[in-house]
Protein backbone atom coordinates (compact mmCIF):
# COMPACT_ATOMS: atom_id res chain seq x y z
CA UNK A 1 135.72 140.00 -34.39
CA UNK A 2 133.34 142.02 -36.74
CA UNK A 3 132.90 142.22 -40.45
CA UNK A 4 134.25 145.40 -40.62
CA UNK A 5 135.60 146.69 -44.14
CA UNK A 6 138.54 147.33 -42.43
CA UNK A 7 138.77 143.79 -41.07
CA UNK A 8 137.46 142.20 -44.73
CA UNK A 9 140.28 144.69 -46.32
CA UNK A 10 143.10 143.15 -43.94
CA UNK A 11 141.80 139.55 -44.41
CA UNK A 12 141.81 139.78 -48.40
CA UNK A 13 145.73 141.22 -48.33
CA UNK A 14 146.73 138.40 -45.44
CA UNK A 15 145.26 135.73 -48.23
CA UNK A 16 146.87 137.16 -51.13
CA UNK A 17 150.47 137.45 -49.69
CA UNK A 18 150.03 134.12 -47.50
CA UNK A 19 149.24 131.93 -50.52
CA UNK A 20 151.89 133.49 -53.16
CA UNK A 21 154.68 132.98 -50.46
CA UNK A 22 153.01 128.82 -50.57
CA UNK A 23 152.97 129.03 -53.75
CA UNK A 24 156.67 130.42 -54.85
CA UNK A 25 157.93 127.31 -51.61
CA UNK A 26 155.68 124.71 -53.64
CA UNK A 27 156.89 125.81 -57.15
CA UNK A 28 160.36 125.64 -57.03
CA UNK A 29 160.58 122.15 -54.79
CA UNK A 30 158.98 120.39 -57.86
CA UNK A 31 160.30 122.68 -61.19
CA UNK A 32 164.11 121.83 -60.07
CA UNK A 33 163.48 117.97 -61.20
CA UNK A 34 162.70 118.27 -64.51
CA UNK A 35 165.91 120.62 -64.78
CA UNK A 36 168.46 118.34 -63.98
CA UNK A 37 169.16 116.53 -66.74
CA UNK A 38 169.92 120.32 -67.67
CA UNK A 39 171.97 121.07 -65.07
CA UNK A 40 174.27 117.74 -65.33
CA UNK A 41 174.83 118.29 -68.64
CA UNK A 42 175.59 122.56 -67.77
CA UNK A 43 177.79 122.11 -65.03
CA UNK A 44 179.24 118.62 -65.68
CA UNK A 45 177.26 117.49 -61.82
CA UNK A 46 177.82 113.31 -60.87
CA UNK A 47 174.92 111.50 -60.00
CA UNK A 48 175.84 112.07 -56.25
CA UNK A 49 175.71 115.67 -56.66
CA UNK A 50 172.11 115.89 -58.82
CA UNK A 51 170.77 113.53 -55.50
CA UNK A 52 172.28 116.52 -53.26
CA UNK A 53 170.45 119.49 -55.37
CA UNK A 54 167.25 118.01 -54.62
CA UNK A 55 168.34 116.68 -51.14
CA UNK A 56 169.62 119.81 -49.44
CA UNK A 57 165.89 121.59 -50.40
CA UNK A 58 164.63 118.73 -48.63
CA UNK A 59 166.58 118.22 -45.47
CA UNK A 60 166.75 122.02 -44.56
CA UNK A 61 163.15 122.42 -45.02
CA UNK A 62 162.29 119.32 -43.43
CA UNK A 63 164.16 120.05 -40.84
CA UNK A 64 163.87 123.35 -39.73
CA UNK A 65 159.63 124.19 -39.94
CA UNK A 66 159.65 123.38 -36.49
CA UNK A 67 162.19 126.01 -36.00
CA UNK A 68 160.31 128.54 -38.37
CA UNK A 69 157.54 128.31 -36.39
CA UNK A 70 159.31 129.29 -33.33
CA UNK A 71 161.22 131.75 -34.56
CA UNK A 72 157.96 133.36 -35.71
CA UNK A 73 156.41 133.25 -32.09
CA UNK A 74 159.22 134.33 -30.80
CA UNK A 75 160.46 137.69 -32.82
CA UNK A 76 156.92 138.33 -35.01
CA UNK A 77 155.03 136.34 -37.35
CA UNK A 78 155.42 139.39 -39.93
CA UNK A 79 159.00 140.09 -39.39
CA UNK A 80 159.81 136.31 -39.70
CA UNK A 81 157.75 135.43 -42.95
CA UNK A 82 159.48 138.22 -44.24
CA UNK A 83 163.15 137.19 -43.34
CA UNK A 84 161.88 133.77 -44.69
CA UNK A 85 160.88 135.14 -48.19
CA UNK A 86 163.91 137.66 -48.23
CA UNK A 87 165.96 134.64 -47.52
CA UNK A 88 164.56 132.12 -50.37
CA UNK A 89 164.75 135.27 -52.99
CA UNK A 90 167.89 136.11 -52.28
CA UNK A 91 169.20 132.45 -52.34
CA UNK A 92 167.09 131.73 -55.39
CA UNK A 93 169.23 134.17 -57.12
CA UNK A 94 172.43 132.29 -55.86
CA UNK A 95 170.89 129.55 -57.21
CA UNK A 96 170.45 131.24 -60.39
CA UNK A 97 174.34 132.70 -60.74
CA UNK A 98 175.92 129.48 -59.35
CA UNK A 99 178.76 128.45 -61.10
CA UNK A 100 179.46 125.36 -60.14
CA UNK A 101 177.14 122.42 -58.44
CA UNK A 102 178.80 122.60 -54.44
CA UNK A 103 177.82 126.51 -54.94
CA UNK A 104 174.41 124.96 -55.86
CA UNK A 105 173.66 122.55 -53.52
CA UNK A 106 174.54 125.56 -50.84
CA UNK A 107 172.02 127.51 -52.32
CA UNK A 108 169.60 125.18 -52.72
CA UNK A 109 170.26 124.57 -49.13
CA UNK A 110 169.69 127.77 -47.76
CA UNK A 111 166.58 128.15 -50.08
CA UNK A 112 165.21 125.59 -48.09
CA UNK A 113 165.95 127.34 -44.88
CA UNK A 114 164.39 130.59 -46.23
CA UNK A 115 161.41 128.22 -46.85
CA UNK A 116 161.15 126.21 -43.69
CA UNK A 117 160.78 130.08 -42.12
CA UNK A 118 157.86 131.00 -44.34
CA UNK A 119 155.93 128.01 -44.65
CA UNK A 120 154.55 127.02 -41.14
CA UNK A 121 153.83 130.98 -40.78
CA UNK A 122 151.44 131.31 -43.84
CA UNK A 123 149.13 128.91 -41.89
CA UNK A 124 149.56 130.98 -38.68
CA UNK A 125 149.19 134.82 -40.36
CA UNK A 126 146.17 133.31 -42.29
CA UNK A 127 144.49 131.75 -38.46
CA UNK A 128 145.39 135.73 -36.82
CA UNK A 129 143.51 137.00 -39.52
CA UNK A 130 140.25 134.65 -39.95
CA UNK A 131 138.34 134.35 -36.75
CA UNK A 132 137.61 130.57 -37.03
CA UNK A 133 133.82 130.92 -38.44
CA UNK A 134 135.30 132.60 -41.50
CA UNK A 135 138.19 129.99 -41.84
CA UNK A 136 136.99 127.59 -44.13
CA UNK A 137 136.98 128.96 -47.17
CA UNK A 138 140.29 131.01 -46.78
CA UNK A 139 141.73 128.01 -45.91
CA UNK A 140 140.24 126.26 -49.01
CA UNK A 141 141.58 129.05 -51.40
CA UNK A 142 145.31 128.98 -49.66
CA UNK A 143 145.06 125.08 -50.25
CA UNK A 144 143.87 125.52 -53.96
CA UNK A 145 146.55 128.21 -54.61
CA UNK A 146 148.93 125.27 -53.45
CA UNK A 147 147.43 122.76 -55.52
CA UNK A 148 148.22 125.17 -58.33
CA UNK A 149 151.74 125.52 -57.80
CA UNK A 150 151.69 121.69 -57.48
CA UNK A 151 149.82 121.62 -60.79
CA UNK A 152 152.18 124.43 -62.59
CA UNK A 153 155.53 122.53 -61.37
CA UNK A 154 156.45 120.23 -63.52
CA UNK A 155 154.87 122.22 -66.41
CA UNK A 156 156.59 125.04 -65.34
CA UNK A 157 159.93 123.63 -65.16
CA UNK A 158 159.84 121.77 -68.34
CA UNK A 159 158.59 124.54 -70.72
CA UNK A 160 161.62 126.95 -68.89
CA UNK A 161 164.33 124.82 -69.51
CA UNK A 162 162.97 123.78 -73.35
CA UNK A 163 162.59 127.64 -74.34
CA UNK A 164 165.54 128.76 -72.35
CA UNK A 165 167.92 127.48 -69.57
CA UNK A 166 168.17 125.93 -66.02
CA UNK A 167 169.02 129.39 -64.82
CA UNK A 168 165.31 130.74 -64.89
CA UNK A 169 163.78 127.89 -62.93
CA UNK A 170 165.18 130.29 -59.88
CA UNK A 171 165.42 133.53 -61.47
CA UNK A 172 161.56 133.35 -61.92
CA UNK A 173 161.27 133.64 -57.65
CA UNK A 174 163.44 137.13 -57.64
CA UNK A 175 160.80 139.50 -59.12
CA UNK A 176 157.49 137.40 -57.18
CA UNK A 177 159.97 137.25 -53.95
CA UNK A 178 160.88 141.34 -54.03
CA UNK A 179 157.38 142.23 -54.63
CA UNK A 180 155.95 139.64 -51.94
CA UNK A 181 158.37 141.60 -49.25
CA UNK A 182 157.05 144.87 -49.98
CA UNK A 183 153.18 144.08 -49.74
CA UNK A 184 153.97 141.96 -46.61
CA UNK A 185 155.85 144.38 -44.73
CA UNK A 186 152.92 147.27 -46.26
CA UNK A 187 149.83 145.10 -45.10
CA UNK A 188 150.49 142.50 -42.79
CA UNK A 189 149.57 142.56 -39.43
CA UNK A 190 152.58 141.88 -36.71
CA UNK A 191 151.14 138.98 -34.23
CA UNK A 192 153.30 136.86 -31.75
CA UNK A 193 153.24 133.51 -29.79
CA UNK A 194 151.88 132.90 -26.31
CA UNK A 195 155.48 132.53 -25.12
CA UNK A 196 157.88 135.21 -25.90
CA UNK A 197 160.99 132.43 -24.42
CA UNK A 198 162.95 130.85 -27.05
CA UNK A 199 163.29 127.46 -26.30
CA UNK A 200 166.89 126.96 -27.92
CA UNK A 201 167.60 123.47 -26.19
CA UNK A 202 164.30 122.89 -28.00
CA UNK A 203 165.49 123.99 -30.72
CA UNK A 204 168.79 122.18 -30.75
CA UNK A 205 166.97 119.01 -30.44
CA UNK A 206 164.59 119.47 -32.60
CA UNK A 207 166.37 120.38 -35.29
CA UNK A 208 169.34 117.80 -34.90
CA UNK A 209 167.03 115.25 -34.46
CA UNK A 210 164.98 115.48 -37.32
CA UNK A 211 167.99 116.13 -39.21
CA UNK A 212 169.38 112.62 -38.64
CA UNK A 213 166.22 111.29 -39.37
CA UNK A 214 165.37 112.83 -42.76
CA UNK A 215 169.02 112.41 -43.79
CA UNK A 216 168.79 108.50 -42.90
CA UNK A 217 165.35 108.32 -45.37
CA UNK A 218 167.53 110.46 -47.77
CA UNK A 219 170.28 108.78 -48.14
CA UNK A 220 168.15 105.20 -47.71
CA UNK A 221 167.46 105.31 -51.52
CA UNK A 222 170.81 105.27 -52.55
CA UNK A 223 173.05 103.61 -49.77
CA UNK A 224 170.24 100.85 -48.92
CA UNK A 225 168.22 100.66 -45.21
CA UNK A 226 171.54 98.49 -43.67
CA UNK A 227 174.86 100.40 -44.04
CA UNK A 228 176.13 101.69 -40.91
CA UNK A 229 175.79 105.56 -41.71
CA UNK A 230 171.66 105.24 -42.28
CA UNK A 231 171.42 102.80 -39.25
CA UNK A 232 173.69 105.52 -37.16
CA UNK A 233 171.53 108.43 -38.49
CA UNK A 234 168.16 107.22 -38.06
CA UNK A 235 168.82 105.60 -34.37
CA UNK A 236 170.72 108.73 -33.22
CA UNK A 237 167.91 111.24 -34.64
CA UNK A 238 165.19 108.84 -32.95
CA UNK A 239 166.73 109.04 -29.88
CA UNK A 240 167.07 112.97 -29.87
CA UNK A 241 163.78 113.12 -30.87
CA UNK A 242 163.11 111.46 -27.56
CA UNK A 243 164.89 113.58 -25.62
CA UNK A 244 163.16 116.35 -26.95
CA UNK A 245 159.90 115.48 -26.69
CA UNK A 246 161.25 114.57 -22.77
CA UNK A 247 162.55 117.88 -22.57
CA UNK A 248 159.33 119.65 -23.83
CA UNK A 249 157.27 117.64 -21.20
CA UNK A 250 159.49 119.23 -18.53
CA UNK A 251 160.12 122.57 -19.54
CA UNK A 252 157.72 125.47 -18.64
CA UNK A 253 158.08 127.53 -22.09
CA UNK A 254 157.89 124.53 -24.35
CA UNK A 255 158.28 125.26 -28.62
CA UNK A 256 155.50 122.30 -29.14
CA UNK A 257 153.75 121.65 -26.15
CA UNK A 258 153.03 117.97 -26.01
CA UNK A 259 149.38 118.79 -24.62
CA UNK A 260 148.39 119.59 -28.59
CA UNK A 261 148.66 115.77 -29.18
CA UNK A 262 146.22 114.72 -26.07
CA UNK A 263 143.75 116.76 -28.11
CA UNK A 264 142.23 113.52 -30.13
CA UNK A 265 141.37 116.02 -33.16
CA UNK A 266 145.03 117.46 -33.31
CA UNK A 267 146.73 113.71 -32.79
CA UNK A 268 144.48 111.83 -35.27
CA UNK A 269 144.78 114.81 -37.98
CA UNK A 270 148.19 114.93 -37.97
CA UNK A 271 148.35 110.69 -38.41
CA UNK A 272 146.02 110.71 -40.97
CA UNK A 273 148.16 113.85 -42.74
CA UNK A 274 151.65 111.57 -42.30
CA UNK A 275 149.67 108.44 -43.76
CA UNK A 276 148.38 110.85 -47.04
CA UNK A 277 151.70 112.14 -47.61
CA UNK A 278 153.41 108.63 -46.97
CA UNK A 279 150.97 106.91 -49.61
CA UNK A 280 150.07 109.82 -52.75
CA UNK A 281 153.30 111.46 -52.81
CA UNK A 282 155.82 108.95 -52.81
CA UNK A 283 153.64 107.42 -55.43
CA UNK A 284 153.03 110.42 -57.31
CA UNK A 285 157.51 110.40 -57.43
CA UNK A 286 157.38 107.28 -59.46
CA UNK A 287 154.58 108.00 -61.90
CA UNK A 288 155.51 110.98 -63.08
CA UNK A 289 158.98 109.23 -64.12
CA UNK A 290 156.36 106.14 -65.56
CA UNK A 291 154.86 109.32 -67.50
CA UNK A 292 158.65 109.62 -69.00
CA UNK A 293 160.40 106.34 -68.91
CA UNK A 294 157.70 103.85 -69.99
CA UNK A 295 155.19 105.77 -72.06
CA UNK A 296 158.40 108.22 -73.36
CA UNK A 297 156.67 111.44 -72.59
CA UNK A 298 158.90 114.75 -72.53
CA UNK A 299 159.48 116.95 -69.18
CA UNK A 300 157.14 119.46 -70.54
CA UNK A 301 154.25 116.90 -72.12
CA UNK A 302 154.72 114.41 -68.83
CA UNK A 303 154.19 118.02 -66.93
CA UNK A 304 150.89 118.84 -69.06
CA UNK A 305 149.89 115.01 -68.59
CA UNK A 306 149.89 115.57 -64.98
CA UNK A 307 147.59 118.00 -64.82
CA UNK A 308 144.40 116.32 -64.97
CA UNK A 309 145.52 114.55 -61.11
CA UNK A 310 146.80 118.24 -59.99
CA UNK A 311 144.35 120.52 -61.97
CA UNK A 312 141.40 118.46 -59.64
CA UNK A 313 143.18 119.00 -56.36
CA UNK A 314 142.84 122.75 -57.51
CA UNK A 315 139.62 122.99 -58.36
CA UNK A 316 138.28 120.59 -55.64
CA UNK A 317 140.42 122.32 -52.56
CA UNK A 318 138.33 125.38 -52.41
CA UNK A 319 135.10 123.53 -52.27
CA UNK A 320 136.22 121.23 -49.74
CA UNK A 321 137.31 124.07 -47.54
CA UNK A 322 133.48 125.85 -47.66
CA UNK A 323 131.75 122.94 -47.00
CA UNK A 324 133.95 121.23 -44.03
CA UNK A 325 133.26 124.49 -42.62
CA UNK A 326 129.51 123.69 -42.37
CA UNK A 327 129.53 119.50 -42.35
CA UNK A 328 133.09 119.02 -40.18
CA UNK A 329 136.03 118.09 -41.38
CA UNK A 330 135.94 113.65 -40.90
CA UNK A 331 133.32 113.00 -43.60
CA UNK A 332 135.80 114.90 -46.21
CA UNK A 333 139.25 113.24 -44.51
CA UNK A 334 137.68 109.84 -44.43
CA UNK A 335 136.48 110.02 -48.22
CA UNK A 336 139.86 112.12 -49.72
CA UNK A 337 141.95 109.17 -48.50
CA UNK A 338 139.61 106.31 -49.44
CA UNK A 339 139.45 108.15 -52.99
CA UNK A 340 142.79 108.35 -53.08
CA UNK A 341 143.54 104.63 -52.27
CA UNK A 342 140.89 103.66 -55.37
CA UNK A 343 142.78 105.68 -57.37
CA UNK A 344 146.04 104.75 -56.93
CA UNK A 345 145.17 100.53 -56.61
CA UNK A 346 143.17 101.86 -59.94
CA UNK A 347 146.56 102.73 -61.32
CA UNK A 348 148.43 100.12 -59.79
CA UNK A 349 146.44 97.51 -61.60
CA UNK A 350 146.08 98.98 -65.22
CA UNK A 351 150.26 99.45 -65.48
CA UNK A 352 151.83 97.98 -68.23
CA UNK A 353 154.39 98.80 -70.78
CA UNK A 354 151.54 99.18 -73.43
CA UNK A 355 149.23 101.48 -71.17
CA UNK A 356 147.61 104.70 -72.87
CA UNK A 357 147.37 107.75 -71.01
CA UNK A 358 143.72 108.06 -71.92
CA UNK A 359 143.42 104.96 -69.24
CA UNK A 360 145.26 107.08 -66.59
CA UNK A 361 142.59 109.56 -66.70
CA UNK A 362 139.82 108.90 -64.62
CA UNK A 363 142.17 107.54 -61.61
CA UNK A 364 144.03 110.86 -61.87
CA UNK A 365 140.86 112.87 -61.72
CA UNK A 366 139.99 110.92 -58.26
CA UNK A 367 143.23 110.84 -57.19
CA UNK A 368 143.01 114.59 -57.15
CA UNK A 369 140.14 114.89 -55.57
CA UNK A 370 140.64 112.85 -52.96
CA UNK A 371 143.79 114.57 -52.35
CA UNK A 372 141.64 118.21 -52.55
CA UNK A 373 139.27 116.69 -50.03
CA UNK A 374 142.29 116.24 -47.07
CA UNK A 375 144.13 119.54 -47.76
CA UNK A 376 141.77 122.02 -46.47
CA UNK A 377 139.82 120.21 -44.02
CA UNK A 378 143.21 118.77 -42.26
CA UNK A 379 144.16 122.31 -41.69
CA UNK A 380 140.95 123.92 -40.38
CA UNK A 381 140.88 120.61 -38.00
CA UNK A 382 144.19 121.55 -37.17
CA UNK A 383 143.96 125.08 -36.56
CA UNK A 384 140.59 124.12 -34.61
CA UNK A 385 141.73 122.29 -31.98
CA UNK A 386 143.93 124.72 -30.95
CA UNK A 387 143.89 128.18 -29.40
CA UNK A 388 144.75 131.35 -31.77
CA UNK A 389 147.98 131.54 -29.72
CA UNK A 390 149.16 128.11 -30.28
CA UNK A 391 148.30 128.52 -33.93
CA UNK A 392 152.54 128.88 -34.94
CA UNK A 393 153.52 125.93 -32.89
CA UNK A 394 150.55 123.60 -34.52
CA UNK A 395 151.42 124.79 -38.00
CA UNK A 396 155.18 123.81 -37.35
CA UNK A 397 154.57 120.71 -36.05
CA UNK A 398 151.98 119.84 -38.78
CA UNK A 399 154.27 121.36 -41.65
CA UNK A 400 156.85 118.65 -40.65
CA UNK A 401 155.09 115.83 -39.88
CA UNK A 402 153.50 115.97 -43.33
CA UNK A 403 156.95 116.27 -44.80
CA UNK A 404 158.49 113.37 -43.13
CA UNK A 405 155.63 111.49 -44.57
CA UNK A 406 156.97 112.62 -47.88
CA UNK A 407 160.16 111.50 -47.70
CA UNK A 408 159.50 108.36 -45.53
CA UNK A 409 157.13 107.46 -48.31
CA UNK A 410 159.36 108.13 -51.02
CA UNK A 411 162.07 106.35 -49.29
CA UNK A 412 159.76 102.94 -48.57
CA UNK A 413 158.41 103.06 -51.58
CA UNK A 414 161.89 103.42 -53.52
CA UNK A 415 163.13 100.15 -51.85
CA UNK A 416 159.93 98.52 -52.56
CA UNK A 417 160.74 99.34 -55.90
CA UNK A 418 164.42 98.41 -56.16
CA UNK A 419 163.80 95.19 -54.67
CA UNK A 420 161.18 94.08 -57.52
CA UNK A 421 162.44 96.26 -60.70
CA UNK A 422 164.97 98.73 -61.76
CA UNK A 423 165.24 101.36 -64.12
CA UNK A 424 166.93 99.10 -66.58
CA UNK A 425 164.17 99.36 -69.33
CA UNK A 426 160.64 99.77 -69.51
CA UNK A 427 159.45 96.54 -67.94
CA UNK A 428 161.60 96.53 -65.58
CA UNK A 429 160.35 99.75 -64.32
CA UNK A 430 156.99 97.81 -64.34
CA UNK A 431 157.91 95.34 -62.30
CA UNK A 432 159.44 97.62 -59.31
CA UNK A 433 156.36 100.41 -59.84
CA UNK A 434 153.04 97.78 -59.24
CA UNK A 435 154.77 96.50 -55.95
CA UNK A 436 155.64 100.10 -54.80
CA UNK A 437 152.17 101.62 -55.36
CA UNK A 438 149.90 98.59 -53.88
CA UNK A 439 152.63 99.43 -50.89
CA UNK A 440 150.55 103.37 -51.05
CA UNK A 441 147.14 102.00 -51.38
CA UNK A 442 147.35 99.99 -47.70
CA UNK A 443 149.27 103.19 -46.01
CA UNK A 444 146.56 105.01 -47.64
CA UNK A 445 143.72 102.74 -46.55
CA UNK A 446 144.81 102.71 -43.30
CA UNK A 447 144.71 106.74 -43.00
CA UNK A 448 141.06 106.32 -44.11
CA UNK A 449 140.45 104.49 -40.98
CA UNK A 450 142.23 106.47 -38.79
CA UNK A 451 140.29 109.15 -40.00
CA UNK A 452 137.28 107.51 -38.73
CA UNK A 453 138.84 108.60 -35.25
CA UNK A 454 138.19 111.98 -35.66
CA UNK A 455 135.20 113.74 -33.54
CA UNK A 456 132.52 114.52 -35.59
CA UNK A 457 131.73 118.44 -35.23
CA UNK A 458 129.08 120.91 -36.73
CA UNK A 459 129.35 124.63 -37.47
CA UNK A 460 127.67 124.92 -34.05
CA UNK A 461 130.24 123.22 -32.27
CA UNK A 462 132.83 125.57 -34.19
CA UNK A 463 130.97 128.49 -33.16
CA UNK A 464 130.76 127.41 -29.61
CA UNK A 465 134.85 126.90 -29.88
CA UNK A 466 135.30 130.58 -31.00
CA UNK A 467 132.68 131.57 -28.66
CA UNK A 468 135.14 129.70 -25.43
CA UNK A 469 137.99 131.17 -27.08
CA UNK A 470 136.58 134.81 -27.14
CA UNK A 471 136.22 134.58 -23.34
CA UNK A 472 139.26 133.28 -22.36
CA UNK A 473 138.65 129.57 -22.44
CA UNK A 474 142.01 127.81 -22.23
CA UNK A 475 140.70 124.88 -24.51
CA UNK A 476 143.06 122.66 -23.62
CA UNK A 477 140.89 119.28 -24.58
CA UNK A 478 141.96 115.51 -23.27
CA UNK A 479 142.48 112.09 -24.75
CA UNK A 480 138.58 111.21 -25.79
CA UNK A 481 137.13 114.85 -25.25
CA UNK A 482 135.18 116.02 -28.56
CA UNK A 483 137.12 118.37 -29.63
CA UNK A 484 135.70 120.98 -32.68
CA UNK A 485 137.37 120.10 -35.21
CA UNK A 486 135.88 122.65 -37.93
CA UNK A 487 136.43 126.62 -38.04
């Protein structure tokens, strides 16, 4: 593909659109949290009901990128991340106008379906439109953008609802959301999947698999690991996770062809992405309620507090991208997770009732980092090891398995921390938050290592890989083969 100003034109509008649509998903998952003391005390929501307006985001999202993906092989990468934003606007302003919390949680739920649809296909529009020597830095830029709305979130959230009301936490996505859908149906470019097949028993058990999973770690935190309806949930969505992967092994048009995770690049990225997720964010869940209930920080000052840790991951992300591009992506992976294990044992060891935030500072700036140091590089391995074609299907399976990591590590790490502490008073918190986070350090050190697995690749190597792919090259690598790893 040539530089063409044509080419450079369509590249620049694929980036814009690609990384506001991440960026309105990312936003609203983390501004709803601060908001509900707000909304208990607005709509008179239980406990139970709070748990669900976070929880219904989570499981439909979780659940369904897979699906997304598909969907956008299937009937158009375009058309879908369109239906996908057009969906999450829409329900956003459901959201918005709901008067009552089960008209919430329904919203909420079908905001998470909107963004399950657009999430795994801002990855794949942004791979049509870089050829993968130019990938690097795009991909570095759609990671910072992300590490703003991460950054922005609980700021965001907390200076909304103390100027004005719950209600514009959502309302905020209509205006960005109708906009978005005009310039993506005015300049992106319609692409589609190697398959044109939808695999709906796939699909099906896919979707009702993961579902029983991520509603057992769900519901974990609340019911505890050994009543019968998380035991029944997580054993019936391992086993149709079985049977799908058995299926997809079998079937000649499969949604996620099991060949992507013989490729040693695609396999080991994707650990080492589960282990990240696992370890920072279910630790980053329980210090930013330290930030609040031990060192009795507002939403809106805990939100500005937390910027240091996600103002680095924006300002490192873009950097990480350009030069992974050049240097391969293991050097980066293997040093973002061992940064972010320093950190967090860093923090782990300096808690205390009595801590100052100025002590929090310099673990939160590494913490950051390391975290900017994974983002972009994971995805340009990603996107790598794969063909152009098999870019949706990658990004889906990716998407999720970085999200399970989420919520298994926020579900570990939240029985970790009711069996040493509780939420009973400062000290207590204490005692159930040190535990918790050494539990993040060693799934976070062990990611490191696994990182160590990956095949060390050049910008040659990349260029060679879009040189193969260019003439037809099937790329389909083996356990062991080097596989380029860098775009």
């Amino acid at each position: 593909m040539t530089n063409t100003p044509t080419n450079s034109y369509r590249r620049g509008w694929t980036l814009a659109i690609v990384s506001i649509g991440l960026f309105m998903v990312v936003l609203d998952n983390l501004v709803v949290s601060v908001a509900l003391p707000s909304i208990r005390r607005d709509l008179g929501a239980s406990i139970q009901a709070l748990e669900w307006t976070v929880n219904a985001y989570v499981l439909a999202y979780a659940v369904l990128l897979l699906t997304g993906a598909a969907l956008g092989d299937r009937f158009g990468r375009k058309r879908m991340f369109i239906v996908g934003i057009a969906l999450f606007t829409t329900s956003s302003a459901a959201a918005a106008l709901a008067p009552s919390t089960g008209l919430l949680i329904a919203a909420r739920a079908l905001q998470g379906v909107g963004a399950a649809i657009a999430t795994p296909l801002t990855l794949t529009l942004l791979a049509d439109a870089f050829p993968p020597d130019r990938r690097g830095v795009a991909l570095g830029v759609w990671s910072g953008i992300s590490g703003i709305a991460v950054a922005l979130g609980p700021l965001v959230g907390g200076a909304v609802v103390q100027a004005s009301s719950w209600h514009w936490i959502f309302w905020i996505n209509v205006p960005i959301g109708v906009v978005l859908v005009g310039l993506a149906a005015w300049r992106l470019v319609e692409s589609h999947g190697p398959s044109r097949t939808l695999d709906l028993p796939g699909l099906a058990l896919a979707s009702s698999g993961l579902f029983g999973i991520v509603y057992g770690l769900v519901r974990a935190q609340s019911q505890g690991w050994t009543q019968p309806e998380i035991v029944i949930a997580l054993a019936v969505g391992g086993m149709l996770v079985l049977a799908f992967i058995r299926h997809e092994l079998r079937t000649a048009a499969p949604m996620l062809p099991m060949s992507l995770f013989a490729n040693r690049a695609f396999a080991v990225t994707n650990g080492v992405s589960l282990a990240m997720y696992f370890g920072m964010f279910g630790s980053i869940f329980f210090l930013s309620q330290f930030l609040q209930n031990v060192l009795h920080n507002s939403p809106l000052q805990a939100g500005v507090k937390l910027l240091v840790w996600t103002g680095a991951t924006m300002v490192v992300s873009p950097l990480s991208g350009f030069f992974a591009e050049r240097y391969g992506s293991r050097p980066f992976m293997v040093a973002g997770l061992a940064l972010q294990a320093i950190a967090l044992g860093w923090l782990a060891s300096l808690a205390g009732i009595h801590q100052s935030y100025a002590s929090m500072i310099a673990p939160f700036l590494l913490a950051g980092a390391g975290m900017a140091l994974v983002f972009a590089p994971a995805a340009n391995a990603v996107l790598s090891s794969v063909r152009t074609d098999q870019a949706g299907q990658a990004s889906g399976a990716t998407n999720a398995i970085r999200e399970l990591g989420g919520v298994l590590g926020i579900a570990v790490l939240a029985t970790v921390f009711t069996s040493h502490g509780s939420y009973a008073s400062p000290a207590s918190y204490v005692d159930g938050l040190v535990p918790a986070m050494w539990v993040g350090v060693a799934v976070l050190a062990a990611g490191a290592l696994a990182a160590g697995l990956l095949p060390f690749s050049t910008r040659a190597s990349a260029l060679q890989h879009a040189a193969a792919e260019a003439a037809g090259d099937p790329l389909q690598d083996s356990v062991g083969e080097l596989a380029p790893v860098v775009a």
